[in-house]
N, C-alpha and C. Protein backbone atom coordinates (compact mmCIF):
# COMPACT_ATOMS: atom_id res chain seq x y z
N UNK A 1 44.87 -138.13 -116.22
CA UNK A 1 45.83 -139.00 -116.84
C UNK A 1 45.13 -139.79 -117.94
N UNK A 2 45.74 -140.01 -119.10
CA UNK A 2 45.30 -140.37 -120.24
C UNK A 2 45.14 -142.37 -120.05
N UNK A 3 44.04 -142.76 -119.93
CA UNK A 3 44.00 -144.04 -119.49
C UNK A 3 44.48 -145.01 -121.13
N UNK A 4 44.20 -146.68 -120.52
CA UNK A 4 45.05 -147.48 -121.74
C UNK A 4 43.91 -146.99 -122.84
N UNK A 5 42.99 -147.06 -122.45
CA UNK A 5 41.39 -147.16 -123.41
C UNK A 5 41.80 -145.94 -124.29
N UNK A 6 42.13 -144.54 -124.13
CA UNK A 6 42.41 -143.51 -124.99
C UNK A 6 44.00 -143.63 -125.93
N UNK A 7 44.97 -144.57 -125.04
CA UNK A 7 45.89 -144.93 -125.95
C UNK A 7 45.98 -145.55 -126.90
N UNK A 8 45.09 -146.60 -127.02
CA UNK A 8 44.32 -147.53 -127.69
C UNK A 8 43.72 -146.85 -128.96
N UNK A 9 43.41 -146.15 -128.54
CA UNK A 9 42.06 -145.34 -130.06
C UNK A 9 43.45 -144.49 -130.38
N UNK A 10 44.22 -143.91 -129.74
CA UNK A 10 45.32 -142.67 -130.36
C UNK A 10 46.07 -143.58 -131.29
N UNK A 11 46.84 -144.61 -130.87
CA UNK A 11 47.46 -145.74 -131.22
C UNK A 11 46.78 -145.93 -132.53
N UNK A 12 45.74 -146.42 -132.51
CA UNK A 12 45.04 -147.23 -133.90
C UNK A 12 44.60 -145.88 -134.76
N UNK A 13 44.20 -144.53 -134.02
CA UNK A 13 44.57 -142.68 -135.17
C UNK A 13 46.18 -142.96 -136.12
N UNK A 14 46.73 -143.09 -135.07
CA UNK A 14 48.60 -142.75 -135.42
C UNK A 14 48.83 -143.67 -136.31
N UNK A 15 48.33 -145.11 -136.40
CA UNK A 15 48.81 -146.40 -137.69
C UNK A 15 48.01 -146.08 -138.60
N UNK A 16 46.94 -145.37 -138.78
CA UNK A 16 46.12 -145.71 -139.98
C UNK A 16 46.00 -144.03 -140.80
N UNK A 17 46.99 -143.28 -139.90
CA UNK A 17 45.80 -141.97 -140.51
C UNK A 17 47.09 -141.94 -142.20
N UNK A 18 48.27 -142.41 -142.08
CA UNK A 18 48.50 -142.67 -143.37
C UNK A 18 47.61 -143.00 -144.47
N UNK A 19 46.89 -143.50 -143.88
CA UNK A 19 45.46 -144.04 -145.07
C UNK A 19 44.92 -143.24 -145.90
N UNK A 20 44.75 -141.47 -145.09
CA UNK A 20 44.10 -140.96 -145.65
C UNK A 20 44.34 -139.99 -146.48
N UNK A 21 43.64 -140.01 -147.61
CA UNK A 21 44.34 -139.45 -148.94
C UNK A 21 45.41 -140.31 -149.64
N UNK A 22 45.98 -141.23 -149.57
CA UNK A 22 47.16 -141.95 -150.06
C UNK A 22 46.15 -143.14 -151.76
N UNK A 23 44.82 -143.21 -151.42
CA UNK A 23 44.30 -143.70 -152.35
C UNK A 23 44.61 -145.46 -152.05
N UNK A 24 45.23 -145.59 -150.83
CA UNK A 24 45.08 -147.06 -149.83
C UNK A 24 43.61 -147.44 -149.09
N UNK A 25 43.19 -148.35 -149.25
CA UNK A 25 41.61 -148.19 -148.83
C UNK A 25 42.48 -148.43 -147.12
N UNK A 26 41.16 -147.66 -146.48
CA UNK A 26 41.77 -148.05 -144.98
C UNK A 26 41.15 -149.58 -144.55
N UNK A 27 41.27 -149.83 -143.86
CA UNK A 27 40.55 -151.21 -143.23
C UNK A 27 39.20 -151.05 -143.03
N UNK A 28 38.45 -151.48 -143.62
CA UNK A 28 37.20 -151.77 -143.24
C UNK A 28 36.67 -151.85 -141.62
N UNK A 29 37.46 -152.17 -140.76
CA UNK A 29 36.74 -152.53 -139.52
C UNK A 29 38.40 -152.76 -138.77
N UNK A 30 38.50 -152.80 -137.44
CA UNK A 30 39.45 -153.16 -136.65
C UNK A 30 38.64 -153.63 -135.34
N UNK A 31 39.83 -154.40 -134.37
CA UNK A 31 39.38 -155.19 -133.35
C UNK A 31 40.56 -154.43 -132.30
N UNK A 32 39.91 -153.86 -131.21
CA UNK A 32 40.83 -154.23 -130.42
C UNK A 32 39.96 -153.80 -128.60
N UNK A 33 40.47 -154.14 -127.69
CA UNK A 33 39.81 -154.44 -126.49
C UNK A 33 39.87 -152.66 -126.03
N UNK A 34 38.59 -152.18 -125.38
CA UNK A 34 38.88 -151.41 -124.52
C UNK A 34 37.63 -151.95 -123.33
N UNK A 35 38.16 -151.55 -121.97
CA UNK A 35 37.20 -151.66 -120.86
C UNK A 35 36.64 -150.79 -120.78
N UNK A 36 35.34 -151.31 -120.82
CA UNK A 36 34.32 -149.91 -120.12
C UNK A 36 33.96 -149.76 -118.85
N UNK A 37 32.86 -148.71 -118.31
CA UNK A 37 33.10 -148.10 -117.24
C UNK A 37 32.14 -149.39 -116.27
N UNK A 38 32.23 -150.25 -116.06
CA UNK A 38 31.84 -151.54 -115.49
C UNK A 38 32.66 -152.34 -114.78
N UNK A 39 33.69 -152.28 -115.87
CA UNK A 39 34.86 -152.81 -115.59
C UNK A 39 34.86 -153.75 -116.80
N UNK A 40 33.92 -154.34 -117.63
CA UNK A 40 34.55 -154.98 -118.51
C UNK A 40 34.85 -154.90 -119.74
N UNK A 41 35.76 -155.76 -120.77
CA UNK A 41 36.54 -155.66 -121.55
C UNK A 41 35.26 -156.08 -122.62
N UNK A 42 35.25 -155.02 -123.87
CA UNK A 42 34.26 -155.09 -124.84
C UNK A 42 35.34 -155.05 -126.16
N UNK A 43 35.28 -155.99 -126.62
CA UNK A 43 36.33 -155.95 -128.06
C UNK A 43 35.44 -155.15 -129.06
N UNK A 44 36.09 -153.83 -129.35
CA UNK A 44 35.04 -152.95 -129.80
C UNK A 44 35.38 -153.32 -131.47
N UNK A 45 34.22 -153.05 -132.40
CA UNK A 45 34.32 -152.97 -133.89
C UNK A 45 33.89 -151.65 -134.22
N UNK A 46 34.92 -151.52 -134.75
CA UNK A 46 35.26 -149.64 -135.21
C UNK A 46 35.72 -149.66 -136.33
N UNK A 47 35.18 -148.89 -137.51
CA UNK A 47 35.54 -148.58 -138.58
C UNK A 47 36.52 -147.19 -138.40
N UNK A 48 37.47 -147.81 -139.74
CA UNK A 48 38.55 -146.80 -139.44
C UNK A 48 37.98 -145.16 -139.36
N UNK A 49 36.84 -144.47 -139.98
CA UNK A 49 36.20 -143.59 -139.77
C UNK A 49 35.66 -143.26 -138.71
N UNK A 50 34.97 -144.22 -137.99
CA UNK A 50 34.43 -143.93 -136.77
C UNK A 50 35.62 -143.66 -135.14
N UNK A 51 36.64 -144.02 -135.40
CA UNK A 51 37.81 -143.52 -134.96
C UNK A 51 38.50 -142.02 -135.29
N UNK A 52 38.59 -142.02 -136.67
CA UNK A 52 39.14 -141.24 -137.48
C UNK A 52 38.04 -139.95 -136.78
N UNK A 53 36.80 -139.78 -136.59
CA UNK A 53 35.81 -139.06 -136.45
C UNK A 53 35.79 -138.80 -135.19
N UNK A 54 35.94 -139.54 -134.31
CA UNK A 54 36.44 -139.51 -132.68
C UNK A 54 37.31 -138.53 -132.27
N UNK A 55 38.82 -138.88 -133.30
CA UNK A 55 40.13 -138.26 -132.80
C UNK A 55 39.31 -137.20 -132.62
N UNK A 56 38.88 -136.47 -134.47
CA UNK A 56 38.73 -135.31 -135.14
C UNK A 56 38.04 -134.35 -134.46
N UNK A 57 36.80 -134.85 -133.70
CA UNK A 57 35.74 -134.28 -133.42
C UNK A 57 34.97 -134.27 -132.25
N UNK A 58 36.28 -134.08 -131.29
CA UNK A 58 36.41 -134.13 -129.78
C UNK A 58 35.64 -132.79 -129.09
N UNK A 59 34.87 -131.48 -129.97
CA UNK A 59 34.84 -130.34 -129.47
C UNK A 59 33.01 -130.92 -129.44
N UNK A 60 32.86 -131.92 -130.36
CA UNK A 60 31.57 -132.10 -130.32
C UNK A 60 31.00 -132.79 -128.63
N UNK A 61 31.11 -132.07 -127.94
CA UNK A 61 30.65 -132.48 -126.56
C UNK A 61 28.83 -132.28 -126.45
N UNK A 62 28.59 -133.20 -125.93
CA UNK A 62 27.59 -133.52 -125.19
C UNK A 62 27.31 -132.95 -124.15
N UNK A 63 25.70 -132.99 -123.34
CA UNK A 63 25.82 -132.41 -122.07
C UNK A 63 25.93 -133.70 -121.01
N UNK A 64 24.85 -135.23 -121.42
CA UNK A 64 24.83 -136.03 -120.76
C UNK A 64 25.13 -137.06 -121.84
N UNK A 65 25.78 -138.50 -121.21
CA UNK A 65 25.84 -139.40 -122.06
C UNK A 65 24.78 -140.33 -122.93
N UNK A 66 25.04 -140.23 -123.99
CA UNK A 66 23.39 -140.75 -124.78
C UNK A 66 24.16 -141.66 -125.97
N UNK A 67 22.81 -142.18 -126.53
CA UNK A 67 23.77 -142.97 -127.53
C UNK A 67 24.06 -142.34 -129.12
N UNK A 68 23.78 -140.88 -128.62
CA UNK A 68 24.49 -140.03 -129.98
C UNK A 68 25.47 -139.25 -129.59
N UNK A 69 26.36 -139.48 -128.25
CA UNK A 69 27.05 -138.68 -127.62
C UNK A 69 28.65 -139.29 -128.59
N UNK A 70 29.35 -138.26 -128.94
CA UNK A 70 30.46 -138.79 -129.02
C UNK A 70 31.41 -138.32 -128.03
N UNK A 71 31.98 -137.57 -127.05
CA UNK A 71 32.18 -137.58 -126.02
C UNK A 71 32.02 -136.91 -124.30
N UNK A 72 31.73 -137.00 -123.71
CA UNK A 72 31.40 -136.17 -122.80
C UNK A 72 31.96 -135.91 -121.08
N UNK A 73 32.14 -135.41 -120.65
CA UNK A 73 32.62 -135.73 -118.84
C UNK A 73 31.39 -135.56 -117.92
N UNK A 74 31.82 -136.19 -117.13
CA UNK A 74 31.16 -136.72 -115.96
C UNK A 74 32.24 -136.13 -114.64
N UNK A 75 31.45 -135.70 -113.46
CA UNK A 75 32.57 -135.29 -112.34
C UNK A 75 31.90 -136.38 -111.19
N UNK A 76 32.64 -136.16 -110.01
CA UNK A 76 32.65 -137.45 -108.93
C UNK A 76 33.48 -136.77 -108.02
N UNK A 77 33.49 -137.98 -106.80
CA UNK A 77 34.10 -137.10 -105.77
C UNK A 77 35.38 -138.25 -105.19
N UNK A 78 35.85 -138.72 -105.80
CA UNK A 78 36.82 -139.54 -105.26
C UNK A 78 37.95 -139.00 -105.31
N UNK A 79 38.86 -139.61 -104.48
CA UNK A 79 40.33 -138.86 -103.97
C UNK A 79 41.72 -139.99 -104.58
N UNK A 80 41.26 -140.78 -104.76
CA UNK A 80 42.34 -141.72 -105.35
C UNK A 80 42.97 -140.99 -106.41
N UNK A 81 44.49 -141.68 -106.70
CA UNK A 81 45.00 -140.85 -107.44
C UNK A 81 44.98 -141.41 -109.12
N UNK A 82 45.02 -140.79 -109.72
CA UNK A 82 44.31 -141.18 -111.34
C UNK A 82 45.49 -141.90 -111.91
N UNK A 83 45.66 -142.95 -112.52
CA UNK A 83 46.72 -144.07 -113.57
C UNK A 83 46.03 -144.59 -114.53
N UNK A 84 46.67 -144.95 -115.41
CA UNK A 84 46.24 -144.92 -116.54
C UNK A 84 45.40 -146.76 -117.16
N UNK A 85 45.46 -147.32 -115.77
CA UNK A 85 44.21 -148.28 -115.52
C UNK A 85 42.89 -148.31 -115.27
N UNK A 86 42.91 -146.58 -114.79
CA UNK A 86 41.06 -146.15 -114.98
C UNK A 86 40.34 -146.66 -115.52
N UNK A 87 39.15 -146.99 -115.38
CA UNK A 87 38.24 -147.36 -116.40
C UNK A 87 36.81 -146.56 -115.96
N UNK A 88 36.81 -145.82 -114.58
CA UNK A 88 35.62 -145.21 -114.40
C UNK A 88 35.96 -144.13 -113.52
N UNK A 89 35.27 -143.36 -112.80
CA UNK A 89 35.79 -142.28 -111.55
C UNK A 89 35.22 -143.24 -110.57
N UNK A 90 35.81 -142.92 -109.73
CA UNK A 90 35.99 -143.86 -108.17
C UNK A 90 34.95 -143.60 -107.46
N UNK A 91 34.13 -142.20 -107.54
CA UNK A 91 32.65 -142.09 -106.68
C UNK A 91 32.19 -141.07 -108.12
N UNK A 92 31.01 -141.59 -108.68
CA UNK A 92 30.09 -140.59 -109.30
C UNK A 92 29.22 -139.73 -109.00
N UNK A 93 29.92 -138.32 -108.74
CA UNK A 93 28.74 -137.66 -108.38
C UNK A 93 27.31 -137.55 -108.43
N UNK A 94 26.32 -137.92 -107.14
CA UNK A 94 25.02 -137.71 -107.44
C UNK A 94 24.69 -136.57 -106.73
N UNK A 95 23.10 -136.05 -107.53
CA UNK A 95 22.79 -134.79 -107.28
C UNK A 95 23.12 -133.66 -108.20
N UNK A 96 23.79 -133.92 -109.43
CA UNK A 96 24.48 -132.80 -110.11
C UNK A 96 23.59 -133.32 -111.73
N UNK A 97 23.24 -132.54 -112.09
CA UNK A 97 22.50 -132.35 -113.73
C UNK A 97 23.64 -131.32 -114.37
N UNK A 98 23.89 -131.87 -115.50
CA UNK A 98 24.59 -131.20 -116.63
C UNK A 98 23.94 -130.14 -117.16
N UNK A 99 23.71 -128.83 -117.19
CA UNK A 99 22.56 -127.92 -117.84
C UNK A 99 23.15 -127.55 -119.70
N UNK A 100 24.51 -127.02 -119.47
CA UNK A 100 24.97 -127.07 -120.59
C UNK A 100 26.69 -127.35 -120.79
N UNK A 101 27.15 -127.44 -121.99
CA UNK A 101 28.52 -127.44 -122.34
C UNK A 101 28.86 -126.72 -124.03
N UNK A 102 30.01 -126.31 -123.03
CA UNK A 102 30.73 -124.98 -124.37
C UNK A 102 32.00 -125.14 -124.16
N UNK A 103 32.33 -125.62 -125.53
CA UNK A 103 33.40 -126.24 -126.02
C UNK A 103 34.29 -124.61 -126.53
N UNK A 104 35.35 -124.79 -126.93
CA UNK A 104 36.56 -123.56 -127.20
C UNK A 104 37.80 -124.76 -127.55
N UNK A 105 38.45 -124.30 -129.18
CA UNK A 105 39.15 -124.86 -129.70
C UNK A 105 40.51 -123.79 -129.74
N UNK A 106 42.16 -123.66 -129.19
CA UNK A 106 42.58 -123.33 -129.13
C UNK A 106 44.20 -123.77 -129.47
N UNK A 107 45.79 -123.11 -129.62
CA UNK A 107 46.85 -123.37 -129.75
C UNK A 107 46.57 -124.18 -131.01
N UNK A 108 46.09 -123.53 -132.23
CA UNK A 108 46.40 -124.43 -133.29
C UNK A 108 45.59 -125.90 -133.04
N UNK A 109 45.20 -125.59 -132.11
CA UNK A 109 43.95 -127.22 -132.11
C UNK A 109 44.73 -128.31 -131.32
N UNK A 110 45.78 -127.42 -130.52
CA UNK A 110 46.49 -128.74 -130.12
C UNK A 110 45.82 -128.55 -128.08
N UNK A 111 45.06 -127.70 -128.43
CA UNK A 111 43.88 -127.81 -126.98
C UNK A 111 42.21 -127.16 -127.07
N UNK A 112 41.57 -128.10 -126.42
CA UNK A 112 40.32 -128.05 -126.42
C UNK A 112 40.07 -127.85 -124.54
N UNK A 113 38.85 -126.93 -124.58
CA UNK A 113 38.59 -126.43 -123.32
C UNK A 113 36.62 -126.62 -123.55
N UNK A 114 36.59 -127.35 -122.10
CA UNK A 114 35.01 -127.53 -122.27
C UNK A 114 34.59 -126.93 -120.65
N UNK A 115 33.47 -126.31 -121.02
CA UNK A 115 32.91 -125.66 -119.94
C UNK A 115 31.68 -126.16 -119.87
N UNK A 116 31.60 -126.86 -118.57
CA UNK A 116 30.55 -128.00 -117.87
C UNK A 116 29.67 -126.77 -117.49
N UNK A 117 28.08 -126.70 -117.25
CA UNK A 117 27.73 -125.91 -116.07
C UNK A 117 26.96 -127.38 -115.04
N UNK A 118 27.04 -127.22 -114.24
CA UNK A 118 25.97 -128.21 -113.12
C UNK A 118 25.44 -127.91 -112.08
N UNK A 119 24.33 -128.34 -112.26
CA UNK A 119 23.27 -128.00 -111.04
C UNK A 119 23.00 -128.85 -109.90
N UNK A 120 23.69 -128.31 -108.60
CA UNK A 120 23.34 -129.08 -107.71
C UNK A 120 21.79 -129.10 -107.06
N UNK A 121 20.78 -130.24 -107.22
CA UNK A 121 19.34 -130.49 -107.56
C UNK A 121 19.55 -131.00 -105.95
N UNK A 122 20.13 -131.31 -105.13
CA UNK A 122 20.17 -131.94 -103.39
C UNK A 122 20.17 -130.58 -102.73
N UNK A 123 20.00 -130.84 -101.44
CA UNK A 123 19.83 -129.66 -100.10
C UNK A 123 21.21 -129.54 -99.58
N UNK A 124 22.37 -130.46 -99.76
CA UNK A 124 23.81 -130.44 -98.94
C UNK A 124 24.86 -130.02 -100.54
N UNK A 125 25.89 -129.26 -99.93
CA UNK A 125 26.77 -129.14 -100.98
C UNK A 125 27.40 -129.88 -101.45
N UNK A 126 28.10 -130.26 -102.79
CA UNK A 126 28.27 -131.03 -103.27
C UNK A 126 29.99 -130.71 -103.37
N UNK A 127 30.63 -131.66 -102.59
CA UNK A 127 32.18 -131.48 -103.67
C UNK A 127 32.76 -131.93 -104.38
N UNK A 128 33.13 -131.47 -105.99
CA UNK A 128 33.55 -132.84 -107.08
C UNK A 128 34.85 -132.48 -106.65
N UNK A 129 35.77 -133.72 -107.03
CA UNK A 129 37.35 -133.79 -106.43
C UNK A 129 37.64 -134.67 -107.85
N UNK A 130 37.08 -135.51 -108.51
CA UNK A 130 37.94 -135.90 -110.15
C UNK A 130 36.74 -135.70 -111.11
N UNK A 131 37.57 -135.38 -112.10
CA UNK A 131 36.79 -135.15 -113.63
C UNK A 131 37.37 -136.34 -114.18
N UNK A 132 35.95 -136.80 -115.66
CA UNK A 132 36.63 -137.95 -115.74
C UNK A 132 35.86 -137.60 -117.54
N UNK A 133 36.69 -137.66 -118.56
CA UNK A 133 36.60 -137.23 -119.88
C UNK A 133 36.29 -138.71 -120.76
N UNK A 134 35.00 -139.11 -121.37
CA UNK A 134 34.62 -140.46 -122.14
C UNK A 134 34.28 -140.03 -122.84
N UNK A 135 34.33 -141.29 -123.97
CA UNK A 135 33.47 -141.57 -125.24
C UNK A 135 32.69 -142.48 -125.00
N UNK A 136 31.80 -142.72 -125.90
CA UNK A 136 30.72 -143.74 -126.09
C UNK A 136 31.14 -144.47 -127.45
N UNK A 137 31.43 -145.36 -127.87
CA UNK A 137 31.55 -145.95 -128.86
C UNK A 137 30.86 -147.45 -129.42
N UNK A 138 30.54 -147.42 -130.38
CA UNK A 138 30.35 -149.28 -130.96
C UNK A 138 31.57 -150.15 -130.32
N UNK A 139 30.99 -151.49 -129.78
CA UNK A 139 31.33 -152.42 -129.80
C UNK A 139 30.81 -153.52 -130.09
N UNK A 140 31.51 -154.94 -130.60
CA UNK A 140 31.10 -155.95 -130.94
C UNK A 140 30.70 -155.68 -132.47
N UNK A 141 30.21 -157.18 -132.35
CA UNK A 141 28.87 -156.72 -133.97
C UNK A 141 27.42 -156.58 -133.93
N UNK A 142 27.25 -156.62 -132.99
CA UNK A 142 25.82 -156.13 -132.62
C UNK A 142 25.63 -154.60 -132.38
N UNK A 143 26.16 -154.23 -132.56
CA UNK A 143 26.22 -152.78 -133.06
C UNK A 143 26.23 -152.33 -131.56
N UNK A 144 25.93 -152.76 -130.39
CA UNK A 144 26.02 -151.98 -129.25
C UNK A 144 26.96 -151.03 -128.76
N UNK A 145 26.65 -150.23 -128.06
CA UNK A 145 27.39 -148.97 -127.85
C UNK A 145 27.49 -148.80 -125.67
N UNK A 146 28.59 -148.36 -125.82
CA UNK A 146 28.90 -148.36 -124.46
C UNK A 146 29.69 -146.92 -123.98
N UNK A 147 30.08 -146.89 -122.25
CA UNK A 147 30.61 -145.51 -122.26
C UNK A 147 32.47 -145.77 -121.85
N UNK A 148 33.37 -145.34 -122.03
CA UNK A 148 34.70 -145.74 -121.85
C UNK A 148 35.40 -144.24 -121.41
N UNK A 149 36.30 -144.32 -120.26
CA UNK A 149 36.74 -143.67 -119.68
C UNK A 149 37.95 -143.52 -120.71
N UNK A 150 38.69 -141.61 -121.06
CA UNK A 150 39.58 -141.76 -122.13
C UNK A 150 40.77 -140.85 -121.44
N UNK A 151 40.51 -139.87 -119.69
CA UNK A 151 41.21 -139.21 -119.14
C UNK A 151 40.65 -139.18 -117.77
N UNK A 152 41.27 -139.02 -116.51
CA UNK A 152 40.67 -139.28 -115.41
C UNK A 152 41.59 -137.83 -114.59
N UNK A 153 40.79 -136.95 -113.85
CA UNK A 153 41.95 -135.96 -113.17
C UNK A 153 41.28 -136.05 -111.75
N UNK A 154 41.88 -135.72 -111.03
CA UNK A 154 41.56 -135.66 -109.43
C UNK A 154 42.02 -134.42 -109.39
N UNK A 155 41.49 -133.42 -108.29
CA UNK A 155 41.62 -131.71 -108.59
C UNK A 155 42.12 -132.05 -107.00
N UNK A 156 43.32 -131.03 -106.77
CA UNK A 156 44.03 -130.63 -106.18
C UNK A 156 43.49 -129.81 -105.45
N UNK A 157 42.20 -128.68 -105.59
CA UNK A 157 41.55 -128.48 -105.16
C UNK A 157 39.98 -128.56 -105.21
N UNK A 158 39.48 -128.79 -104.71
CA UNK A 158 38.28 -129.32 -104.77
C UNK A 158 37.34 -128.23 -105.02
N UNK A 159 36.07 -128.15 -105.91
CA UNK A 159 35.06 -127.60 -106.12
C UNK A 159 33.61 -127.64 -105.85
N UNK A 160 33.25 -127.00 -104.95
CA UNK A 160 32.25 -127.12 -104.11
C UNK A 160 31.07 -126.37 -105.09
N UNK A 161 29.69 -127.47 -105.00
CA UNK A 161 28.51 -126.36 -105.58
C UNK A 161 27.72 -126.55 -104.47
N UNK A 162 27.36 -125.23 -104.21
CA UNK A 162 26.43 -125.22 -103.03
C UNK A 162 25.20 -125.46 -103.14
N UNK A 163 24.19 -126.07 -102.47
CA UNK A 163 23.09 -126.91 -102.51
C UNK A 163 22.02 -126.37 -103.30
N UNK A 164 21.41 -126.20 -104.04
CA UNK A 164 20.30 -125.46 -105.34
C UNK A 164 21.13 -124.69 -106.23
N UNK A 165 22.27 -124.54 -106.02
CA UNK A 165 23.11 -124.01 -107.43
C UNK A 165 23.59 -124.35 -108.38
N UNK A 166 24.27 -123.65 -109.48
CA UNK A 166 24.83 -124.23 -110.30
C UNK A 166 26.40 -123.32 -110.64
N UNK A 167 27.13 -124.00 -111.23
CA UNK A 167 28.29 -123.54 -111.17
C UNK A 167 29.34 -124.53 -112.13
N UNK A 168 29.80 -123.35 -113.60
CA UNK A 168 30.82 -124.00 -113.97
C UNK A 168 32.35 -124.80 -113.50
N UNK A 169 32.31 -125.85 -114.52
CA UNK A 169 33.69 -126.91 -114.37
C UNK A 169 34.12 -126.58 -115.34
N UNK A 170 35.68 -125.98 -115.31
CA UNK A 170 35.80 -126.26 -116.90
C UNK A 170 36.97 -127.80 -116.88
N UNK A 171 37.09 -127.97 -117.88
CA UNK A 171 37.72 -129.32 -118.33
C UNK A 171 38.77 -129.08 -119.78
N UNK A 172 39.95 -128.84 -119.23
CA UNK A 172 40.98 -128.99 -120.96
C UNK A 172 41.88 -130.14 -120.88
N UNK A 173 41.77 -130.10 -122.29
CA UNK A 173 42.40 -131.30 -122.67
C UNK A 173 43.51 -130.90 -124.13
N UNK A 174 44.52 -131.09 -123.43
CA UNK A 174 45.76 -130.55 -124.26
C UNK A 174 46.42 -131.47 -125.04
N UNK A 175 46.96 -131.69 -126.40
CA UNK A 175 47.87 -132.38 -126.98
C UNK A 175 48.61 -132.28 -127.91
């Protein structure tokens, strides 16, 4: 489920992308709150580009979160059911290393499909039960950067990696 934090950035895509090309300068900078995965509220400073670059350039996945990541997932094992007050996954899977991710752009671009692989590095099997899809973005004016939850799913059925293995997740995201 698409949390407030991703409505937020779609919201402030959808008012400004008039901007572009119209020969209107866009705004220099905007303010507006998203929570990160802590729980707290970081009034982020985002240039209309660095949004604009977000929407755009969602295939650019990461394997782990870093501070050149522009977005990446993380899996966990919690059972709660996902609303759009998320701000983190409810248990973070430990024991699991990201090895790689392969992105696939599809339907005219109106879906992106990312294929997690992960290695379960523990002796007991591991079961992820929610995927949880972030960005990392600037906030404040101190240029700091943080991680923000932007879709949260709980799987209906659960995916087990058995203890020294590894085994793709995939993850789409349709719109």
């Amino acid at each position: 489920m698409l949390t407030k934090n991703a409505k937020k950035l779609i919201l402030y895509e959808l008012m400004n992308s008039n901007q572009q090309g119209t020969g209107n300068p866009a705004p220099a900078t905007t303010r507006f709150t998203l929570t990160n995965i802590s729980g707290a509220d970081k009034t982020t400073f985002l240039s209309y580009n660095s949004v604009y670059s977000f929407i755009n350039s969602l295939n650019h996945m990461m394997t782990a979160p870093t501070t050149n990541s522009i977005t990446f997932i993380r899996v966990g094992t919690g059972t709660t059911e996902a609303t759009e007050d998320d701000y983190k996954l409810e248990n973070y899977a430990t024991g699991l290393t990201c090895d790689s991710v392969v992105t696939a752009i599809g339907g005219n671009y109106s879906k992106k499909t990312y294929t997690a692989t992960f290695s379960n590095t523990t002796d007991a099997d591991i079961s992820v039960t929610e995927i949880g899809f972030f960005t990392n973005c600037y906030y404040d004016t101190t240029n700091e950067n943080d991680n923000f939850l932007l879709d949260r799913i709980v799987l209906d059925t659960p995916i087990t990696i058995p203890a020294g293995e590894s085994k793709p997740i995939t993850y789409e995201l349709s719109f």
